[in-house]
N, C-alpha and C. Protein backbone atom coordinates (compact mmCIF):
# COMPACT_ATOMS: atom_id res chain seq x y z
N UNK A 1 2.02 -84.13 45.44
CA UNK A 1 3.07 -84.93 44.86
C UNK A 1 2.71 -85.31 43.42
N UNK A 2 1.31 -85.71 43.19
CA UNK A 2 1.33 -86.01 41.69
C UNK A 2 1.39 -84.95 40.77
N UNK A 3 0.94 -83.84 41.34
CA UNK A 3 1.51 -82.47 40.46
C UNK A 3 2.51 -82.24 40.08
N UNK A 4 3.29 -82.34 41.11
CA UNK A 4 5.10 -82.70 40.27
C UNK A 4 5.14 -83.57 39.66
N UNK A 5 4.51 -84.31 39.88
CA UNK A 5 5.37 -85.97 38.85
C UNK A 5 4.67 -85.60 37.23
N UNK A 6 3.33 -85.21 37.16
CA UNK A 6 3.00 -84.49 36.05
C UNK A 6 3.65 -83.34 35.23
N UNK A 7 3.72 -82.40 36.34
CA UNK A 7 4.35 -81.47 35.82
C UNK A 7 5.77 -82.19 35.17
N UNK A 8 6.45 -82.89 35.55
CA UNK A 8 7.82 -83.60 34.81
C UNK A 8 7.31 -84.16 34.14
N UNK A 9 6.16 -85.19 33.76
CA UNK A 9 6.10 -85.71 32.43
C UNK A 9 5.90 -84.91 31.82
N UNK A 10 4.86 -83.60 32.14
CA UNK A 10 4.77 -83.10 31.25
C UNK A 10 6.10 -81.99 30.16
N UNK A 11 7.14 -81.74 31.03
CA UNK A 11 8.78 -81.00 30.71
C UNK A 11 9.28 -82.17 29.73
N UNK A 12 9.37 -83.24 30.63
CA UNK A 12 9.51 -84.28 29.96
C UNK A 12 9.74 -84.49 28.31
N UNK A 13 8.17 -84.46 28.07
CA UNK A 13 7.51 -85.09 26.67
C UNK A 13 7.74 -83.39 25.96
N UNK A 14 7.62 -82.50 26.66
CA UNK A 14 7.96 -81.07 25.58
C UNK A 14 9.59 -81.07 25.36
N UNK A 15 10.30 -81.44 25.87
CA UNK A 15 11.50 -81.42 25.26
C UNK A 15 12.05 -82.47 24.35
N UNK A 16 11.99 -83.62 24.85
CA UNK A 16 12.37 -84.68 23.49
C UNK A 16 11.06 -85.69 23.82
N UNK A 17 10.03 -84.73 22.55
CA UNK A 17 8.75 -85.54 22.33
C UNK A 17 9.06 -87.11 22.25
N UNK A 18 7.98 -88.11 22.55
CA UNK A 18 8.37 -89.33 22.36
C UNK A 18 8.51 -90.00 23.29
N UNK A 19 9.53 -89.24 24.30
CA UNK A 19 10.30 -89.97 25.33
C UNK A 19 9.02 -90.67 26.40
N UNK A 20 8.33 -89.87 26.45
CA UNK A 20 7.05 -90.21 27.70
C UNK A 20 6.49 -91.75 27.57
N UNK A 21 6.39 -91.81 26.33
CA UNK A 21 6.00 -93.72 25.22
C UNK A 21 6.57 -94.53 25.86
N UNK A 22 7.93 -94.04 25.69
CA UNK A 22 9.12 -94.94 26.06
C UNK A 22 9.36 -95.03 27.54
N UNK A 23 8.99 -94.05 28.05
CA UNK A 23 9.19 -93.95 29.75
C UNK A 23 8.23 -95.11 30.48
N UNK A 24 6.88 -94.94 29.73
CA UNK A 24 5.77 -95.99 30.36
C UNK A 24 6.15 -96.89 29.42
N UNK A 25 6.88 -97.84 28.88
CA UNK A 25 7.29 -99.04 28.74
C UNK A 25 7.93 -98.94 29.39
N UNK A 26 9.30 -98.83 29.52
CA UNK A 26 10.14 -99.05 30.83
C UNK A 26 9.70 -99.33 32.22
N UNK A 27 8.50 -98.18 31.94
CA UNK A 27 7.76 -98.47 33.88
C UNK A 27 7.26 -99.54 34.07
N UNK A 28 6.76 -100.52 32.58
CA UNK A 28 5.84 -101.41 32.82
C UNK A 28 6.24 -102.51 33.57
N UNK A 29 5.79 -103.06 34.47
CA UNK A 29 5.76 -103.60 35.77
C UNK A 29 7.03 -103.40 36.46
N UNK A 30 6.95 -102.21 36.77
CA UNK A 30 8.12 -101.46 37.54
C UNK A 30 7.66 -99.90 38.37
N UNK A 31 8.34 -99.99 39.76
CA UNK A 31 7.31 -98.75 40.33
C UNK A 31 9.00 -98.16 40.63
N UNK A 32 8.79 -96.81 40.92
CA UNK A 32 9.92 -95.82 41.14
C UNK A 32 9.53 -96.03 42.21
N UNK A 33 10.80 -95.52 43.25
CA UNK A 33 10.69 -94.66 44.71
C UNK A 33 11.41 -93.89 44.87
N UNK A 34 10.83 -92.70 45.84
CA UNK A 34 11.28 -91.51 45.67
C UNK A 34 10.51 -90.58 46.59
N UNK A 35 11.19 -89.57 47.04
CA UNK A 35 10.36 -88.76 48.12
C UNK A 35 10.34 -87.50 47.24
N UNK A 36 9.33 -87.22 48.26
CA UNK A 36 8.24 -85.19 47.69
C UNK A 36 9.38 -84.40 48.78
N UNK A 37 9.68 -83.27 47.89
CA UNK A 37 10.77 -83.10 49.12
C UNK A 37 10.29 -80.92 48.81
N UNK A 38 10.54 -80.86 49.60
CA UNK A 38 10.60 -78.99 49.66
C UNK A 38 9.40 -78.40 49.73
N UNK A 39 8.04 -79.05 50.11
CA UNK A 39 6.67 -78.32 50.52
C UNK A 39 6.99 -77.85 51.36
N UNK A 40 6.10 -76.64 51.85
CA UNK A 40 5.87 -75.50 53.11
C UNK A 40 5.08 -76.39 54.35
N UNK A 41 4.41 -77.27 53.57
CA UNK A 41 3.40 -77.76 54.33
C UNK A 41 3.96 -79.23 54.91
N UNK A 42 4.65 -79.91 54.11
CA UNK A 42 5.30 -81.23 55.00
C UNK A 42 7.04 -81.25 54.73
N UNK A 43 6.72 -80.08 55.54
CA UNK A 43 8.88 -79.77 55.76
C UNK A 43 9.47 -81.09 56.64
N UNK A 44 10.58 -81.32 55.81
CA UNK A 44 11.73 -82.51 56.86
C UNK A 44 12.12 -81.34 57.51
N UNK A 45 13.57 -82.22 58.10
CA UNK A 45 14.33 -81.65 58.63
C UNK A 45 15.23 -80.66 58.18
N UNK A 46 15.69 -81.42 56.77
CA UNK A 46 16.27 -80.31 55.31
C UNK A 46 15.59 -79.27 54.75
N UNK A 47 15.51 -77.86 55.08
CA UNK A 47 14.89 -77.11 54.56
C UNK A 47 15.10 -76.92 52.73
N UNK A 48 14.42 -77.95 51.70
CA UNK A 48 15.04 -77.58 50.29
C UNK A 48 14.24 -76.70 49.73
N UNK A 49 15.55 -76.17 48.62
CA UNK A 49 15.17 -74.58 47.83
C UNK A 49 14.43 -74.90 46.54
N UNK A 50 13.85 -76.46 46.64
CA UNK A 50 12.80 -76.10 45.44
C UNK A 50 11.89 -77.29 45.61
N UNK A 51 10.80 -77.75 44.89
CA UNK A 51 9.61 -79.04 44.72
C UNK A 51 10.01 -79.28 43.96
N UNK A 52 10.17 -80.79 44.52
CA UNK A 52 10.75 -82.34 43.17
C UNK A 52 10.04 -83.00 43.82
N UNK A 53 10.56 -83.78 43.41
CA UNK A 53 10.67 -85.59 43.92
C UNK A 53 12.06 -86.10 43.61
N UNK A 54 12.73 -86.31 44.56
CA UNK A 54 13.75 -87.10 44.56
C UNK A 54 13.71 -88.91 44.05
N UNK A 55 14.45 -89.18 43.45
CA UNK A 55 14.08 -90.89 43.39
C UNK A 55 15.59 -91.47 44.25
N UNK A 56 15.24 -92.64 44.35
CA UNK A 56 16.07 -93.38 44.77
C UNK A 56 16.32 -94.98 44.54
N UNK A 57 15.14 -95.37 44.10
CA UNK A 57 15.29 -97.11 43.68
C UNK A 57 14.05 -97.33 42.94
N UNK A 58 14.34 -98.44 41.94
CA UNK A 58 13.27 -99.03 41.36
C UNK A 58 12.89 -100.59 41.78
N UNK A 59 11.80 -100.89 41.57
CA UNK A 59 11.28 -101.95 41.94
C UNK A 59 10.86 -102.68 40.90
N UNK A 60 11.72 -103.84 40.64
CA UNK A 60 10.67 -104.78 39.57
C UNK A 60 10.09 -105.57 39.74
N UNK A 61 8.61 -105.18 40.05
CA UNK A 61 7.64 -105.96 40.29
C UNK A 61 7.23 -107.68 40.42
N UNK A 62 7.87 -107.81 39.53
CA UNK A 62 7.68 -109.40 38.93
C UNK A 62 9.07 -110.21 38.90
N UNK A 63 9.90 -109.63 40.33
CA UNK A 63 10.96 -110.09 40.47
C UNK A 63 11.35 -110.06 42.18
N UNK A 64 12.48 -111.09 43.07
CA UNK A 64 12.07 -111.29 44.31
C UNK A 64 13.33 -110.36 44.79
N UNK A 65 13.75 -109.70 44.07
CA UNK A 65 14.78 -109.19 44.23
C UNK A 65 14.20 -107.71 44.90
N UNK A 66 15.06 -106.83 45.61
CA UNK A 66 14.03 -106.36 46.85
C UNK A 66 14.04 -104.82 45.73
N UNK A 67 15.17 -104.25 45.08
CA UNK A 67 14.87 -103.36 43.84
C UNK A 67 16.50 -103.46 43.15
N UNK A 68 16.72 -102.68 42.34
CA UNK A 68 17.73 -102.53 41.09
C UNK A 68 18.71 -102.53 41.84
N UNK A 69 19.99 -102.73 41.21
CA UNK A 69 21.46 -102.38 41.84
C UNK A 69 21.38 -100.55 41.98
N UNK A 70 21.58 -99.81 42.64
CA UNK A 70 22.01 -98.59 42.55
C UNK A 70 22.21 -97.92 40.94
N UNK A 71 23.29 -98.74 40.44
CA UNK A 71 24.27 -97.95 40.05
C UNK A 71 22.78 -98.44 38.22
N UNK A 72 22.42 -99.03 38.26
CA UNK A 72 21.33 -99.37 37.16
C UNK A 72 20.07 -98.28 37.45
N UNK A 73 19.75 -98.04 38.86
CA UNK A 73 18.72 -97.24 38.73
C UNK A 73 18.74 -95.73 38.39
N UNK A 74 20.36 -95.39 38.88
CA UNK A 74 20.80 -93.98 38.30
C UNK A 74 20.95 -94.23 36.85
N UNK A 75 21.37 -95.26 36.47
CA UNK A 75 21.11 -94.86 34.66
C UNK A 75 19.64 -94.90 34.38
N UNK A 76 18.99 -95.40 34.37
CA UNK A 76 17.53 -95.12 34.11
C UNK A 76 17.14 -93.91 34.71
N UNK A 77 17.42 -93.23 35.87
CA UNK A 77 16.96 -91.78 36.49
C UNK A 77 17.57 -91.02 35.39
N UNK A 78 18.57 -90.96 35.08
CA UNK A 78 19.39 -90.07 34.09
C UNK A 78 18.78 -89.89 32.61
N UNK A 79 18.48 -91.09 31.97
CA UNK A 79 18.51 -91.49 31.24
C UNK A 79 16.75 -90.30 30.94
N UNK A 80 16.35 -90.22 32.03
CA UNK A 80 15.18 -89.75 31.46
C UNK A 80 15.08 -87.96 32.47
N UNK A 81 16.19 -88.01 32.82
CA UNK A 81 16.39 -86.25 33.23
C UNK A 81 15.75 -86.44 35.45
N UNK A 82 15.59 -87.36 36.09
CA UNK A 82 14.66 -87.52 36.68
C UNK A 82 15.89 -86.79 38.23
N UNK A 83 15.28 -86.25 38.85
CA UNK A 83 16.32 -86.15 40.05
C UNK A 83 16.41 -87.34 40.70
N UNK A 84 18.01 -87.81 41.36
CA UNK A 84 17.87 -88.60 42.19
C UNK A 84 18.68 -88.22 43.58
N UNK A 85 18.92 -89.27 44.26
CA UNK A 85 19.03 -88.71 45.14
C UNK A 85 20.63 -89.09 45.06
N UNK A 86 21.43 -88.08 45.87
CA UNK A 86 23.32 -88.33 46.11
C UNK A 86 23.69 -89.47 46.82
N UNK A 87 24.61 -89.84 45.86
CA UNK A 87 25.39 -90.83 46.83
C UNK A 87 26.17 -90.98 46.43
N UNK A 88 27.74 -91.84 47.54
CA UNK A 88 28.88 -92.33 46.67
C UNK A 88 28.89 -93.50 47.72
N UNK A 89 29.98 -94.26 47.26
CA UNK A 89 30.31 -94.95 47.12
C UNK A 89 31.83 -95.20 48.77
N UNK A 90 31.31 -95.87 49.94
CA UNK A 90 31.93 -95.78 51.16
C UNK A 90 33.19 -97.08 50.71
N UNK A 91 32.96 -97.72 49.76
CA UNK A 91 34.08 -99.10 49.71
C UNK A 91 32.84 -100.06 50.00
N UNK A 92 33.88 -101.37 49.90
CA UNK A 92 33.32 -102.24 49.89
C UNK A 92 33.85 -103.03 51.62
N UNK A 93 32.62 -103.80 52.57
CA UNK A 93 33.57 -104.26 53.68
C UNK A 93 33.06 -105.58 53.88
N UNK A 94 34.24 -106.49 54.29
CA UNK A 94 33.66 -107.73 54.58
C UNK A 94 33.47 -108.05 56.21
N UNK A 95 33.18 -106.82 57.15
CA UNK A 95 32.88 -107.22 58.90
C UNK A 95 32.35 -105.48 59.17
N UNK A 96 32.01 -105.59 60.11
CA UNK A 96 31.84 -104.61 61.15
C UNK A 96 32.74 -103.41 61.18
């Protein structure tokens, strides 16, 4: 797993040098989550056609809040090319 996450900083910082600076401020006291998804060796149930890491939420550390709104953590995933994971949007419900 950290081979990928390298290997993307490293795509990363070769395409719009700089950005990597800026990526670890942003991270600072903040952890991603996100699954290793498409090894041979620790297959889910989803057989996927390539090695990432999917993300899905951020965590700010120094806050009691449990992680980001969704729709804030896909701009920051975006914002820096990062896969995340699909979703939409079921409505909003107030019961069961």
């Amino acid at each position: 797993m950290a081979h990928v996450w390298f290997d993307q900083l490293e795509t990363l910082e070769a395409s719009h040098p700089g950005t990597l600076n800026q990526l670890k401020k942003d991270l600072e006291n903040r952890t991603l989550i996100g699954e290793y998804i498409g090894s041979d060796e620790h297959q889910h149930l989803v057989k996927y056609s390539r090695v990432t890491i999917i993300f899905y939420a951020v965590v700010d550390n120094l806050s009691n809040d449990d992680c980001w709104p969704c729709d804030k953590a896909w701009e920051f995933f975006d914002k820096y090319g990062l896969d995340k994971v699909h979703c939409s949007s079921l409505g909003a419900y107030s019961d069961y």
